[in-house]
PDB file of N, CA and C in Angstrom:
ATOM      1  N   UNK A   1     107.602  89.965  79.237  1.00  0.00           N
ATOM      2  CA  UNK A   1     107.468  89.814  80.658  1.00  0.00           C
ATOM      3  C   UNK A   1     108.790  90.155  81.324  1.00  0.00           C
ATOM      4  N   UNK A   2     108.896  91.054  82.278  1.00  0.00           N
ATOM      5  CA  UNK A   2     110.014  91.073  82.786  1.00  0.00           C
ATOM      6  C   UNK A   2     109.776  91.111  84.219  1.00  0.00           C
ATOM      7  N   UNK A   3     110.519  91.019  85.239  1.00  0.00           N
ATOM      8  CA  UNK A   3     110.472  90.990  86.744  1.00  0.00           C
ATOM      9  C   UNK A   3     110.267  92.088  87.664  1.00  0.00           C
ATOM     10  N   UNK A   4     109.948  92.586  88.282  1.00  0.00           N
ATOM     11  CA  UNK A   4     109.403  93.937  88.831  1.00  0.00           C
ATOM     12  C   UNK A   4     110.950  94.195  89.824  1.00  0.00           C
ATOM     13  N   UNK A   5     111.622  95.112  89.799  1.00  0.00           N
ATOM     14  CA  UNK A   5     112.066  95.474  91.379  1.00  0.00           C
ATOM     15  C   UNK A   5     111.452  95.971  92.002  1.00  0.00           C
ATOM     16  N   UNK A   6     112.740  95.884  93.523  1.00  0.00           N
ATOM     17  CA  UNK A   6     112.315  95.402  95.046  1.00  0.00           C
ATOM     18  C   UNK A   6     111.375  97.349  95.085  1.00  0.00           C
ATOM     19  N   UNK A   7     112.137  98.163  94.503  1.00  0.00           N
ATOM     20  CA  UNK A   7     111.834  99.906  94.073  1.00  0.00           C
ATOM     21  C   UNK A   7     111.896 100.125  96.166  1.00  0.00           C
ATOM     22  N   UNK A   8     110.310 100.194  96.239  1.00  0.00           N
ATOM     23  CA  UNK A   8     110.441 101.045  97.480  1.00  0.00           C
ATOM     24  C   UNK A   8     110.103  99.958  98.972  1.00  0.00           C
ATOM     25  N   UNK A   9     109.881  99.039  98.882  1.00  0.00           N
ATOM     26  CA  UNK A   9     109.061  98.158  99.868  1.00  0.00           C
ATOM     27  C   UNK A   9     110.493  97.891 100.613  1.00  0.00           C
ATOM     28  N   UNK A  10     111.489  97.744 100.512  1.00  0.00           N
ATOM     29  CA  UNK A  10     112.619  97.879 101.098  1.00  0.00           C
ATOM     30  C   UNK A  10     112.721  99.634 102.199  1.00  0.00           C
ATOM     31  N   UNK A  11     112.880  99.414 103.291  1.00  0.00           N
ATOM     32  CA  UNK A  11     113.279 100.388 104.095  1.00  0.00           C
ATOM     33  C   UNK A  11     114.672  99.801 105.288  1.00  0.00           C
ATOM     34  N   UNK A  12     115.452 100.880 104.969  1.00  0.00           N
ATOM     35  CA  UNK A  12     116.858 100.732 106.065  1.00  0.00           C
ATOM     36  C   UNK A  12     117.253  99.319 105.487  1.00  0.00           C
ATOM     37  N   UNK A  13     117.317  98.271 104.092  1.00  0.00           N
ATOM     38  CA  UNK A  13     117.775  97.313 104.434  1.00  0.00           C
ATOM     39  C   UNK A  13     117.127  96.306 104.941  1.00  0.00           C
ATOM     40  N   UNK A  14     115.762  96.370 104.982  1.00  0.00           N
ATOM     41  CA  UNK A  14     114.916  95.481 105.571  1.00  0.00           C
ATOM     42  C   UNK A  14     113.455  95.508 104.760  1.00  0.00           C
ATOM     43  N   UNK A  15     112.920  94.567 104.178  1.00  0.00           N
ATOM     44  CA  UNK A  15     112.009  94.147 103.525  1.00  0.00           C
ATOM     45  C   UNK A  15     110.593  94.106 104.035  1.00  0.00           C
ATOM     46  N   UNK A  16     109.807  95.157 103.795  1.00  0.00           N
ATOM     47  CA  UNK A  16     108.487  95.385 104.453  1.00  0.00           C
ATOM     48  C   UNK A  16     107.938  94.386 103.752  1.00  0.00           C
ATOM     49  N   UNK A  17     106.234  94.412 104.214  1.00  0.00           N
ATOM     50  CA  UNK A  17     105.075  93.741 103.841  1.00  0.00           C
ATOM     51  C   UNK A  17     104.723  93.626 102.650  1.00  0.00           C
ATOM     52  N   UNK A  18     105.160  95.139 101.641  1.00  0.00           N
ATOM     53  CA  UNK A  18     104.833  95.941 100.133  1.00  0.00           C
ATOM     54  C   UNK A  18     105.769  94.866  99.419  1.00  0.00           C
ATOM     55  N   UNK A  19     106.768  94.229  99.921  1.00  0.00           N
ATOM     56  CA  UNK A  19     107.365  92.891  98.912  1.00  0.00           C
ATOM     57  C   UNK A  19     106.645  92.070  99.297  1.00  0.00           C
ATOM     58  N   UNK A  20     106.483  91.715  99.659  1.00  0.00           N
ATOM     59  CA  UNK A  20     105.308  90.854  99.214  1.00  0.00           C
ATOM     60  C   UNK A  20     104.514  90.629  97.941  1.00  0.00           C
ATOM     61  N   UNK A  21     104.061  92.265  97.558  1.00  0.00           N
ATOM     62  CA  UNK A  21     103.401  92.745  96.110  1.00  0.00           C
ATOM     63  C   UNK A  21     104.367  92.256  94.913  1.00  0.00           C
ATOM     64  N   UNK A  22     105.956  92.771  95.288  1.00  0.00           N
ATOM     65  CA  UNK A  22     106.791  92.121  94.152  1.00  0.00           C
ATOM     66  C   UNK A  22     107.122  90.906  94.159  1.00  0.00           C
ATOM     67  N   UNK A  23     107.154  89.712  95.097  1.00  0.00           N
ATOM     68  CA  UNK A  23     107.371  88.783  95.317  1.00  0.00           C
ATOM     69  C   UNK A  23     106.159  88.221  94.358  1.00  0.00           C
ATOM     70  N   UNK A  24     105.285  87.991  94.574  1.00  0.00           N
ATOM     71  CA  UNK A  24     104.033  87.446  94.254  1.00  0.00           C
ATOM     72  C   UNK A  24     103.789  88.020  93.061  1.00  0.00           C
ATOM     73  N   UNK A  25     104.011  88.912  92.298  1.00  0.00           N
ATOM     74  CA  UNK A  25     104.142  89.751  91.203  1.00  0.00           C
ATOM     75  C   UNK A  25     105.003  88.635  90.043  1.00  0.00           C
ATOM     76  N   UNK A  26     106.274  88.570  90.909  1.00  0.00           N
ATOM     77  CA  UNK A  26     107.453  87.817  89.598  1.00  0.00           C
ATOM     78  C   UNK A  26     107.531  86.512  89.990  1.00  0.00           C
ATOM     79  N   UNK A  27     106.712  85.667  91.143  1.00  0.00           N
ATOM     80  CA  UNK A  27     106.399  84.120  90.893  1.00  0.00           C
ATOM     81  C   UNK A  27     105.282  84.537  89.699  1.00  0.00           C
ATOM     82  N   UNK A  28     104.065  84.990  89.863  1.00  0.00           N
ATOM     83  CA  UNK A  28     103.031  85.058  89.047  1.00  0.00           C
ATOM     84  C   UNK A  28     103.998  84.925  87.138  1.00  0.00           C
ATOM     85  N   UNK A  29     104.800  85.736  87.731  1.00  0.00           N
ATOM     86  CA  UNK A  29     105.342  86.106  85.535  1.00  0.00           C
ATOM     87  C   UNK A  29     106.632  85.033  85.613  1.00  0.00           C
ATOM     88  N   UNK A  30     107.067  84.009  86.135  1.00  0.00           N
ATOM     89  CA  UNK A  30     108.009  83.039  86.328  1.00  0.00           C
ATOM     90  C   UNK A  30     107.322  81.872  86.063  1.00  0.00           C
ATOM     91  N   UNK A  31     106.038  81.709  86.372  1.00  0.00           N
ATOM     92  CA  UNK A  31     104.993  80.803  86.539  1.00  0.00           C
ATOM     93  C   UNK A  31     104.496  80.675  84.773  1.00  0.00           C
ATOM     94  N   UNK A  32     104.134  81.996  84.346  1.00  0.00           N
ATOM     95  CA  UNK A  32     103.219  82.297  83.278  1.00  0.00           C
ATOM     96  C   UNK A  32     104.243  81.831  82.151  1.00  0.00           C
ATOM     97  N   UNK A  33     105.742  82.110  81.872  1.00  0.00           N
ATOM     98  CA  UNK A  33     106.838  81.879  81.134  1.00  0.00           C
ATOM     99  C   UNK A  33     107.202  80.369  81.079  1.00  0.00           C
ATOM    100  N   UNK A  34     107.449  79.707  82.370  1.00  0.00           N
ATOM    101  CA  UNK A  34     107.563  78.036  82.703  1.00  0.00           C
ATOM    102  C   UNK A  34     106.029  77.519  81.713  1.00  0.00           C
ATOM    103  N   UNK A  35     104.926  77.689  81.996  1.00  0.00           N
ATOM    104  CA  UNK A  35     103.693  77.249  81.381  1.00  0.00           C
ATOM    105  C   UNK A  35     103.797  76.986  80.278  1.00  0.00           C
ATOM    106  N   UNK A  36     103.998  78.467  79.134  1.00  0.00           N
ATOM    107  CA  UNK A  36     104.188  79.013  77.863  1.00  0.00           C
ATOM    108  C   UNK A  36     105.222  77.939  77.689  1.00  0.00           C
ATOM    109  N   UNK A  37     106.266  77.258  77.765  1.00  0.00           N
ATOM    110  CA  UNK A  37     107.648  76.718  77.362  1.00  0.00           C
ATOM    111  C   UNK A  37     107.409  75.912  77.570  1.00  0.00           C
ATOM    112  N   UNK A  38     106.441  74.910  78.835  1.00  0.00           N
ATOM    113  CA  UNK A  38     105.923  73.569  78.809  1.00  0.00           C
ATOM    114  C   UNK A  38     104.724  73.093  77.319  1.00  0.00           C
ATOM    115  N   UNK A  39     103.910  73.888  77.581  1.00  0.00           N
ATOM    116  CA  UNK A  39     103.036  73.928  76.808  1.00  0.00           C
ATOM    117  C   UNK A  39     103.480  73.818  75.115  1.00  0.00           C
ATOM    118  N   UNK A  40     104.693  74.267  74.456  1.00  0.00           N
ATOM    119  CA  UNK A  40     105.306  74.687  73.938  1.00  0.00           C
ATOM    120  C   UNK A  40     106.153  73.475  73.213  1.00  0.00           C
ATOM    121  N   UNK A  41     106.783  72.803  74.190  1.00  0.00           N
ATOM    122  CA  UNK A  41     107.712  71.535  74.486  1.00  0.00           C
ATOM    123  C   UNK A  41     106.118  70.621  74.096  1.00  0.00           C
ATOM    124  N   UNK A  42     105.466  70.770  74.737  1.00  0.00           N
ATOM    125  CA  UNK A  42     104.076  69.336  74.285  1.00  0.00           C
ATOM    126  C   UNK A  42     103.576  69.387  72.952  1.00  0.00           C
ATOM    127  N   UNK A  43     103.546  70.896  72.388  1.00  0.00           N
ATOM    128  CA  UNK A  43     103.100  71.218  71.164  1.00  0.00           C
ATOM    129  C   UNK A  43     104.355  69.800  69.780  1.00  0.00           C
ATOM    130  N   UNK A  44     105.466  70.396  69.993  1.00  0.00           N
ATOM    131  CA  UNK A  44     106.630  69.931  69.676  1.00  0.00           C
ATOM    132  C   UNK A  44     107.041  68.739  69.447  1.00  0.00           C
ATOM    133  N   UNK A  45     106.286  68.020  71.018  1.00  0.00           N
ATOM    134  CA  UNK A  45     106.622  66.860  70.906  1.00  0.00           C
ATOM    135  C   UNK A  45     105.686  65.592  69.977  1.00  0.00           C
ATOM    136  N   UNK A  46     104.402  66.238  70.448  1.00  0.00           N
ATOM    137  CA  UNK A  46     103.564  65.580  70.495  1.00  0.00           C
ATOM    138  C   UNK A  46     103.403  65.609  68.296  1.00  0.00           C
ATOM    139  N   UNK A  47     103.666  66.769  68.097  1.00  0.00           N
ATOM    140  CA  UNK A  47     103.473  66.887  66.226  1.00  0.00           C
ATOM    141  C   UNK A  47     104.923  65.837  66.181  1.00  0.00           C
ATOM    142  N   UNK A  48     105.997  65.765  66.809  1.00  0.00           N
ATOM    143  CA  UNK A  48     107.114  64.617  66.002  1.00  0.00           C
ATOM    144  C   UNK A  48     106.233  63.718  66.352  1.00  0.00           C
ATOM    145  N   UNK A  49     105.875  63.056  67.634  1.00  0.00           N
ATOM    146  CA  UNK A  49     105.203  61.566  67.641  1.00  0.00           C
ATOM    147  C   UNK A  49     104.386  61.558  66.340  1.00  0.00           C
ATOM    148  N   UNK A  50     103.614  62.453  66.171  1.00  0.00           N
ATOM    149  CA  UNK A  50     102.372  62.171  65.060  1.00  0.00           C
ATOM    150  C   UNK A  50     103.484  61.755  63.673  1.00  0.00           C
ATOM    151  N   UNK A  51     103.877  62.630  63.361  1.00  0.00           N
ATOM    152  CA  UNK A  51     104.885  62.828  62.291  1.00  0.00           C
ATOM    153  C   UNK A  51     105.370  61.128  61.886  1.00  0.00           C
ATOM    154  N   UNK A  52     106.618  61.218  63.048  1.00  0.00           N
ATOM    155  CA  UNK A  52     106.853  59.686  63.053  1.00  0.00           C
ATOM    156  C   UNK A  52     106.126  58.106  63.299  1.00  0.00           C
ATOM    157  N   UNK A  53     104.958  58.037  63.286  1.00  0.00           N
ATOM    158  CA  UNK A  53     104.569  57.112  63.598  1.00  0.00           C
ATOM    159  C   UNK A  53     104.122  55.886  62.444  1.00  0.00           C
ATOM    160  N   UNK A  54     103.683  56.349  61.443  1.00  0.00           N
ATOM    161  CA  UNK A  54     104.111  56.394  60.009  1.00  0.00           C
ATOM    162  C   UNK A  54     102.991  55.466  60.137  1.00  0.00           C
ATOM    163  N   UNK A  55     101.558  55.572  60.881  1.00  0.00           N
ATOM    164  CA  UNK A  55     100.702  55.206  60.135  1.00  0.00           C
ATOM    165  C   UNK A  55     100.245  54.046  61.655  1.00  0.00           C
ATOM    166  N   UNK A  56     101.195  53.551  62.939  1.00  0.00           N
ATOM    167  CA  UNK A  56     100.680  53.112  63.713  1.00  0.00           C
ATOM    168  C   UNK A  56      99.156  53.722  64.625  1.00  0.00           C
ATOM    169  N   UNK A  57      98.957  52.654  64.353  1.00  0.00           N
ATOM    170  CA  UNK A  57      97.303  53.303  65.616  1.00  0.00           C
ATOM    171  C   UNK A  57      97.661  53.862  67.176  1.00  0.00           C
ATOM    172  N   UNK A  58      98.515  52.705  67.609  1.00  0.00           N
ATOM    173  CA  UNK A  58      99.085  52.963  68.878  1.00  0.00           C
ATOM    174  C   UNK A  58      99.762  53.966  69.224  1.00  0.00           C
ATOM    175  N   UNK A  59     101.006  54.904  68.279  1.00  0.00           N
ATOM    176  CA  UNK A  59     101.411  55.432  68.371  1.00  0.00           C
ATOM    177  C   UNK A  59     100.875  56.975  68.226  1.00  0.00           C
ATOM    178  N   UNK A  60     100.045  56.950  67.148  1.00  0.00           N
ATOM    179  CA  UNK A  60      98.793  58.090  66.549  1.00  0.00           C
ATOM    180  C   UNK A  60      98.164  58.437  67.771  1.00  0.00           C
ATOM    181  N   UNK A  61      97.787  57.497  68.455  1.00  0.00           N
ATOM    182  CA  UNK A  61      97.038  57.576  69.532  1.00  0.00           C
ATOM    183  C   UNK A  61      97.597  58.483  71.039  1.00  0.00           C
ATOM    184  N   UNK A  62      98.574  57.706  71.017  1.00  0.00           N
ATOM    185  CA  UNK A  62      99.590  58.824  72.056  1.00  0.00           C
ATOM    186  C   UNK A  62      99.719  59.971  71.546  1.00  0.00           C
ATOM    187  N   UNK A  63      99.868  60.268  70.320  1.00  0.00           N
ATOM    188  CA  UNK A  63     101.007  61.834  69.747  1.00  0.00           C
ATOM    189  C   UNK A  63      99.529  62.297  69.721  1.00  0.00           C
ATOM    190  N   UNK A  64      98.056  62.025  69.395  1.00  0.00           N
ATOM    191  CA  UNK A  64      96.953  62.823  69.772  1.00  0.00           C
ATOM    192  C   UNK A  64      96.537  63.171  71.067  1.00  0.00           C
ATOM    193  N   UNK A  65      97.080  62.253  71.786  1.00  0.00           N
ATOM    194  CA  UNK A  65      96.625  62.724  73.771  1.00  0.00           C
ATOM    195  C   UNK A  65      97.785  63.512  74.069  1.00  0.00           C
ATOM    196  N   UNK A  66      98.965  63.545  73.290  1.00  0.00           N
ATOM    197  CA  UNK A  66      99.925  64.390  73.987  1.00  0.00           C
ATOM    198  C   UNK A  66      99.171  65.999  73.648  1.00  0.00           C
ATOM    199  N   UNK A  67      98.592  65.990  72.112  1.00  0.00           N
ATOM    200  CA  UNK A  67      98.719  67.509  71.496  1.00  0.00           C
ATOM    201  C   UNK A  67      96.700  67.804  72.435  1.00  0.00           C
ATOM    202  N   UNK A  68      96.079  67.116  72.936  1.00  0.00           N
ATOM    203  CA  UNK A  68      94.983  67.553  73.692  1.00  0.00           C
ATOM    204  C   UNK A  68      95.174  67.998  74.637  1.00  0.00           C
ATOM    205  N   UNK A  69      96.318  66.887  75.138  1.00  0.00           N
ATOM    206  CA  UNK A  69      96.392  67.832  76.707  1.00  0.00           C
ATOM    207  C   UNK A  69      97.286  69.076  76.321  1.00  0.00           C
ATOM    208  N   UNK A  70      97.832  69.371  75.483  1.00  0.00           N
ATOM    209  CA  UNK A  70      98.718  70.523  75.623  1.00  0.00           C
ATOM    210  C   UNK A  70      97.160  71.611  74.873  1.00  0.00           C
ATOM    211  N   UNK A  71      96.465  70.951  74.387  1.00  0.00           N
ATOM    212  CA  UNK A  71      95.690  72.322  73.317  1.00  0.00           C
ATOM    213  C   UNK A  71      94.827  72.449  74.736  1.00  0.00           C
ATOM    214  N   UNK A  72      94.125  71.858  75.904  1.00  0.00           N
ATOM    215  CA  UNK A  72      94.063  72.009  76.665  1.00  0.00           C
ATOM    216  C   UNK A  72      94.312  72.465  77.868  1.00  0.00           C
ATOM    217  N   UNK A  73      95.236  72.469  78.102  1.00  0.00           N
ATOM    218  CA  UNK A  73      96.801  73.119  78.669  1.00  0.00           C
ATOM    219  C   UNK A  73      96.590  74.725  78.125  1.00  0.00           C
ATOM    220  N   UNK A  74      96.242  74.992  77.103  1.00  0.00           N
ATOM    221  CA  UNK A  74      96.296  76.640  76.526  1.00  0.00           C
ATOM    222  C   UNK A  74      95.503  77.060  76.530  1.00  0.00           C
ATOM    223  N   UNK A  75      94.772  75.983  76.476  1.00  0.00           N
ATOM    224  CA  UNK A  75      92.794  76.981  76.835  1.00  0.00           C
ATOM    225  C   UNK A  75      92.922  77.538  78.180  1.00  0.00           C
ATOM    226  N   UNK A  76      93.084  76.545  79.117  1.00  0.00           N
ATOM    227  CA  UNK A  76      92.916  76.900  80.739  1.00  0.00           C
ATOM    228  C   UNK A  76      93.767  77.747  80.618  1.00  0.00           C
ATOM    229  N   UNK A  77      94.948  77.985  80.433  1.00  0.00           N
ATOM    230  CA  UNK A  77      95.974  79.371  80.570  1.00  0.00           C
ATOM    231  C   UNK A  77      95.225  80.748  80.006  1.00  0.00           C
ATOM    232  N   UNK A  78      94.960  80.536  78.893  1.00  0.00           N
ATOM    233  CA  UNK A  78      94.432  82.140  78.242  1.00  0.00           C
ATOM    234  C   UNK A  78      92.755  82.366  79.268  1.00  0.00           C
ATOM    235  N   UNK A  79      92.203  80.703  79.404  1.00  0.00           N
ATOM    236  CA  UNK A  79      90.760  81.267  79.626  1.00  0.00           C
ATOM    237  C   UNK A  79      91.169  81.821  80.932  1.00  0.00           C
ATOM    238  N   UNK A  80      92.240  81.701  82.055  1.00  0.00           N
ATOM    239  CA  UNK A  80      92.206  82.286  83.100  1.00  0.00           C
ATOM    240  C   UNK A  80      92.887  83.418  83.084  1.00  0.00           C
ATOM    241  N   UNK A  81      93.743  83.883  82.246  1.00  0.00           N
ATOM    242  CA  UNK A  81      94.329  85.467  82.098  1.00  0.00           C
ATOM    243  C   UNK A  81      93.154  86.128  82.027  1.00  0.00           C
ATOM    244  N   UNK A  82      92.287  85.629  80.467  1.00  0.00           N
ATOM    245  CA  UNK A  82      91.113  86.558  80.280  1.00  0.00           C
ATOM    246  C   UNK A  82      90.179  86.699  81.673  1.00  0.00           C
ATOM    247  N   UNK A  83      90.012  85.602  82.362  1.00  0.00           N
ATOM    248  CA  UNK A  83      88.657  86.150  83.246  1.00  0.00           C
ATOM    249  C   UNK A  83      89.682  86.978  84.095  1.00  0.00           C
ATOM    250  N   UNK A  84      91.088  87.234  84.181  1.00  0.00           N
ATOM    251  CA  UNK A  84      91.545  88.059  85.355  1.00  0.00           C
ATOM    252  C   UNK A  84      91.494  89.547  85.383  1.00  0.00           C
ATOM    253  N   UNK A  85      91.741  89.602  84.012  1.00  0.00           N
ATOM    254  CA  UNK A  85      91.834  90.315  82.899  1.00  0.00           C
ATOM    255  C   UNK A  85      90.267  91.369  82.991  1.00  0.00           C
ATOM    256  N   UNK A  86      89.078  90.528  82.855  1.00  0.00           N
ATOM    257  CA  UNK A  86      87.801  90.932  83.500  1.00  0.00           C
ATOM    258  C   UNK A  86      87.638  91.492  84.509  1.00  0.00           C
ATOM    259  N   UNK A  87      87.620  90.509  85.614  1.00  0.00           N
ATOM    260  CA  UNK A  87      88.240  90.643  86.821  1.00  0.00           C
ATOM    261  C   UNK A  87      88.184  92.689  87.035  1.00  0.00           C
ATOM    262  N   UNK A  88      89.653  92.689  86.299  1.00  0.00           N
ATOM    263  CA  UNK A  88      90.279  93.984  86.515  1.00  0.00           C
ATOM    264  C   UNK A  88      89.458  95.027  86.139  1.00  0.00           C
ATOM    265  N   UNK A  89      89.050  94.474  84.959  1.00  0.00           N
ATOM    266  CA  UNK A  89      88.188  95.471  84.165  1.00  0.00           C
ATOM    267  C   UNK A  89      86.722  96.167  84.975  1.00  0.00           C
ATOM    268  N   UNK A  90      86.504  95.337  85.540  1.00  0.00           N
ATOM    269  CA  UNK A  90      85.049  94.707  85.480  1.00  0.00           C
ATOM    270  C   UNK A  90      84.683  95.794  87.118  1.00  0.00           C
ATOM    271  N   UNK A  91      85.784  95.716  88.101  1.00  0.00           N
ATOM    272  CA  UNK A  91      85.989  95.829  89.670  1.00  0.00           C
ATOM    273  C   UNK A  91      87.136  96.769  90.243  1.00  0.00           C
ATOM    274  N   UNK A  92      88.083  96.563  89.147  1.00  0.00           N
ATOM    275  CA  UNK A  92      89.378  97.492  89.621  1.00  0.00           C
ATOM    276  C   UNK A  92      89.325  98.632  88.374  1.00  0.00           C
ATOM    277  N   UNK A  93      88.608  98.593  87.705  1.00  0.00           N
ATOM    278  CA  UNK A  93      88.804 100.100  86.943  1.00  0.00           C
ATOM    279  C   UNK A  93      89.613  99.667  85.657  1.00  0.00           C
ATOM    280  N   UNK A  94      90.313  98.792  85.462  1.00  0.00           N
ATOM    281  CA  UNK A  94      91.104  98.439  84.207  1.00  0.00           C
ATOM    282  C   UNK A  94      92.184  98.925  84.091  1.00  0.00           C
ATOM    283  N   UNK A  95      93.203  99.265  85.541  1.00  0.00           N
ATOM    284  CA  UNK A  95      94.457  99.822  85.645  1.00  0.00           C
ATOM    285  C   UNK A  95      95.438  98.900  85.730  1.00  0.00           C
ATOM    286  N   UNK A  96      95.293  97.700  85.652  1.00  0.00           N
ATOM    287  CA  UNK A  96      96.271  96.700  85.980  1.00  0.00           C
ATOM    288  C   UNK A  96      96.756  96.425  87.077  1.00  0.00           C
ATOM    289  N   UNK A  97      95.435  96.534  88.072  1.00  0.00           N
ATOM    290  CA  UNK A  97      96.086  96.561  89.634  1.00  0.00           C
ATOM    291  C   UNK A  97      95.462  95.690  90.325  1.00  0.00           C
ATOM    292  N   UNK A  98      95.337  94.212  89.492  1.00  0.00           N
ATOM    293  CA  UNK A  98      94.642  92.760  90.177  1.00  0.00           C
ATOM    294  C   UNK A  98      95.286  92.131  90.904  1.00  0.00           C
ATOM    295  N   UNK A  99      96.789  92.021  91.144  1.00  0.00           N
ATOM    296  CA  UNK A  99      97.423  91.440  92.086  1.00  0.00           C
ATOM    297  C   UNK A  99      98.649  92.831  93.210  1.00  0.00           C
ATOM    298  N   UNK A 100      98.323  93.711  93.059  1.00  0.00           N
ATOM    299  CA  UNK A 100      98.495  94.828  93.703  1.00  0.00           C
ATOM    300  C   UNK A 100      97.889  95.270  94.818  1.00  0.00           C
ATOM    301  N   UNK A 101      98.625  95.155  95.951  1.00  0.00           N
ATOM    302  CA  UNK A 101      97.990  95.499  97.280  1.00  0.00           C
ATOM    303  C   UNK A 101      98.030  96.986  98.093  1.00  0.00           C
ATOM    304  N   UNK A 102      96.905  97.249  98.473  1.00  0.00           N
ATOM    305  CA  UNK A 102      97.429  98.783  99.112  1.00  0.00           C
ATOM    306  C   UNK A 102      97.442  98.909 100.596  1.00  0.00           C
ATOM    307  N   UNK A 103      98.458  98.659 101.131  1.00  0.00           N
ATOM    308  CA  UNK A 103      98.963  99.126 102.743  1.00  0.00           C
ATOM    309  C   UNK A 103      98.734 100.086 103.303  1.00  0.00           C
ATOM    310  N   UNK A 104      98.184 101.424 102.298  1.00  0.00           N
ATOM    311  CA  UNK A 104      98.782 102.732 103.718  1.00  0.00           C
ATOM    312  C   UNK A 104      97.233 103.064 103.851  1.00  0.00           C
ATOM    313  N   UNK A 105      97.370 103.597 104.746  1.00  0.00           N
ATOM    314  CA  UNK A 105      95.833 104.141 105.342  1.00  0.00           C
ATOM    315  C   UNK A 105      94.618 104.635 104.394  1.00  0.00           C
ATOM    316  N   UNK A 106      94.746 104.976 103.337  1.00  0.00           N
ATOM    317  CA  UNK A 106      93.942 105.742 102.808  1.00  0.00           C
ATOM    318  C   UNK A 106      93.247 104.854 102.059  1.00  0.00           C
ATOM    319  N   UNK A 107      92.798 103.460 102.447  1.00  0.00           N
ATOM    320  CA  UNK A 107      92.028 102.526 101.802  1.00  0.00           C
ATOM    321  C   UNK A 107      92.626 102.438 100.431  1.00  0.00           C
ATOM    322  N   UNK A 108      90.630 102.166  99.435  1.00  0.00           N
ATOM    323  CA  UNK A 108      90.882 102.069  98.178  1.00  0.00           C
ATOM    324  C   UNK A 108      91.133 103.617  97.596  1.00  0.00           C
ATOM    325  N   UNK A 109      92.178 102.707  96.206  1.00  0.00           N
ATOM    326  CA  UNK A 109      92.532 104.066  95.204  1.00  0.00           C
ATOM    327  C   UNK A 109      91.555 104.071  94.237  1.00  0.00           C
ATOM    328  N   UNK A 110      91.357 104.648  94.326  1.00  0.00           N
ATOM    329  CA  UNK A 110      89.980 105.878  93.026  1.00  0.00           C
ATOM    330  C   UNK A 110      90.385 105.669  91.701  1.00  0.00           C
ATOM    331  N   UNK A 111      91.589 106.034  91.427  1.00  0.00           N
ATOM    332  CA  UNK A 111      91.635 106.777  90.100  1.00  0.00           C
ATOM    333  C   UNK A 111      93.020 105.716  90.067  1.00  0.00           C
ATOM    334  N   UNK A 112      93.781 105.590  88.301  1.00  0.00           N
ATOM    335  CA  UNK A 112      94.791 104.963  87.621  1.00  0.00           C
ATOM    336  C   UNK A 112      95.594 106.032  87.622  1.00  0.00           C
ATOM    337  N   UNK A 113      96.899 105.510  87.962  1.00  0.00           N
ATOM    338  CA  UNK A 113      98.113 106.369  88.537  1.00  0.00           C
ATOM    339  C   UNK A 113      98.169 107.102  86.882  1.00  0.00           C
TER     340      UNK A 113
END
């Protein structure tokens, strides 16, 4: 994942509407990275609780609600890439242009750059 530049939505020094597209572009992949590393951190934590608990119920019990909500936590993440993912496929042609906006007059684009 890397961050998109500002490229052309910048004119004279001044930030048109078209950032917007990159703005909303690199919260979207800032968002998706924070998730992955939370999700990640619960995986982590939640296998030491299990690990250490050395046989408590009480404790078993937590280090299993920690690792649900995180295996939960990864379903909803992938199941919503994939339907976006569809989405694209399905309506935009499968060019990767689901959060991509088009400003200039000539409506929708037809064809993948």
């Amino acid at each position: 994942m890397q961050l998109d530049a500002w490229g052309s939505c910048v004119v004279d020094g001044v930030p048109t509407l078209k950032c917007f597209e990159v703005v909303f572009g690199n919260i979207l992949t800032m968002a998706s990275a924070f998730i992955v590393l939370v999700l990640f951190i619960m995986f982590v934590m939640g296998s030491f609780r299990y690990l250490t608990s050395f046989g408590n119920a009480e404790k078993v019990k937590k280090a299993q609600g920690t690792l649900r909500y995180a295996l939960v936590g990864f379903i909803l993440f992938v199941s919503a890439f994939l339907i976006m993912k569809i989405i694209d496929i399905l309506f935009l042609g499968g060019c990767g242009r689901i959060f991509q906006f088009n400003l200039d007059n000539t409506g929708i684009v037809t064809s993948c750059p």
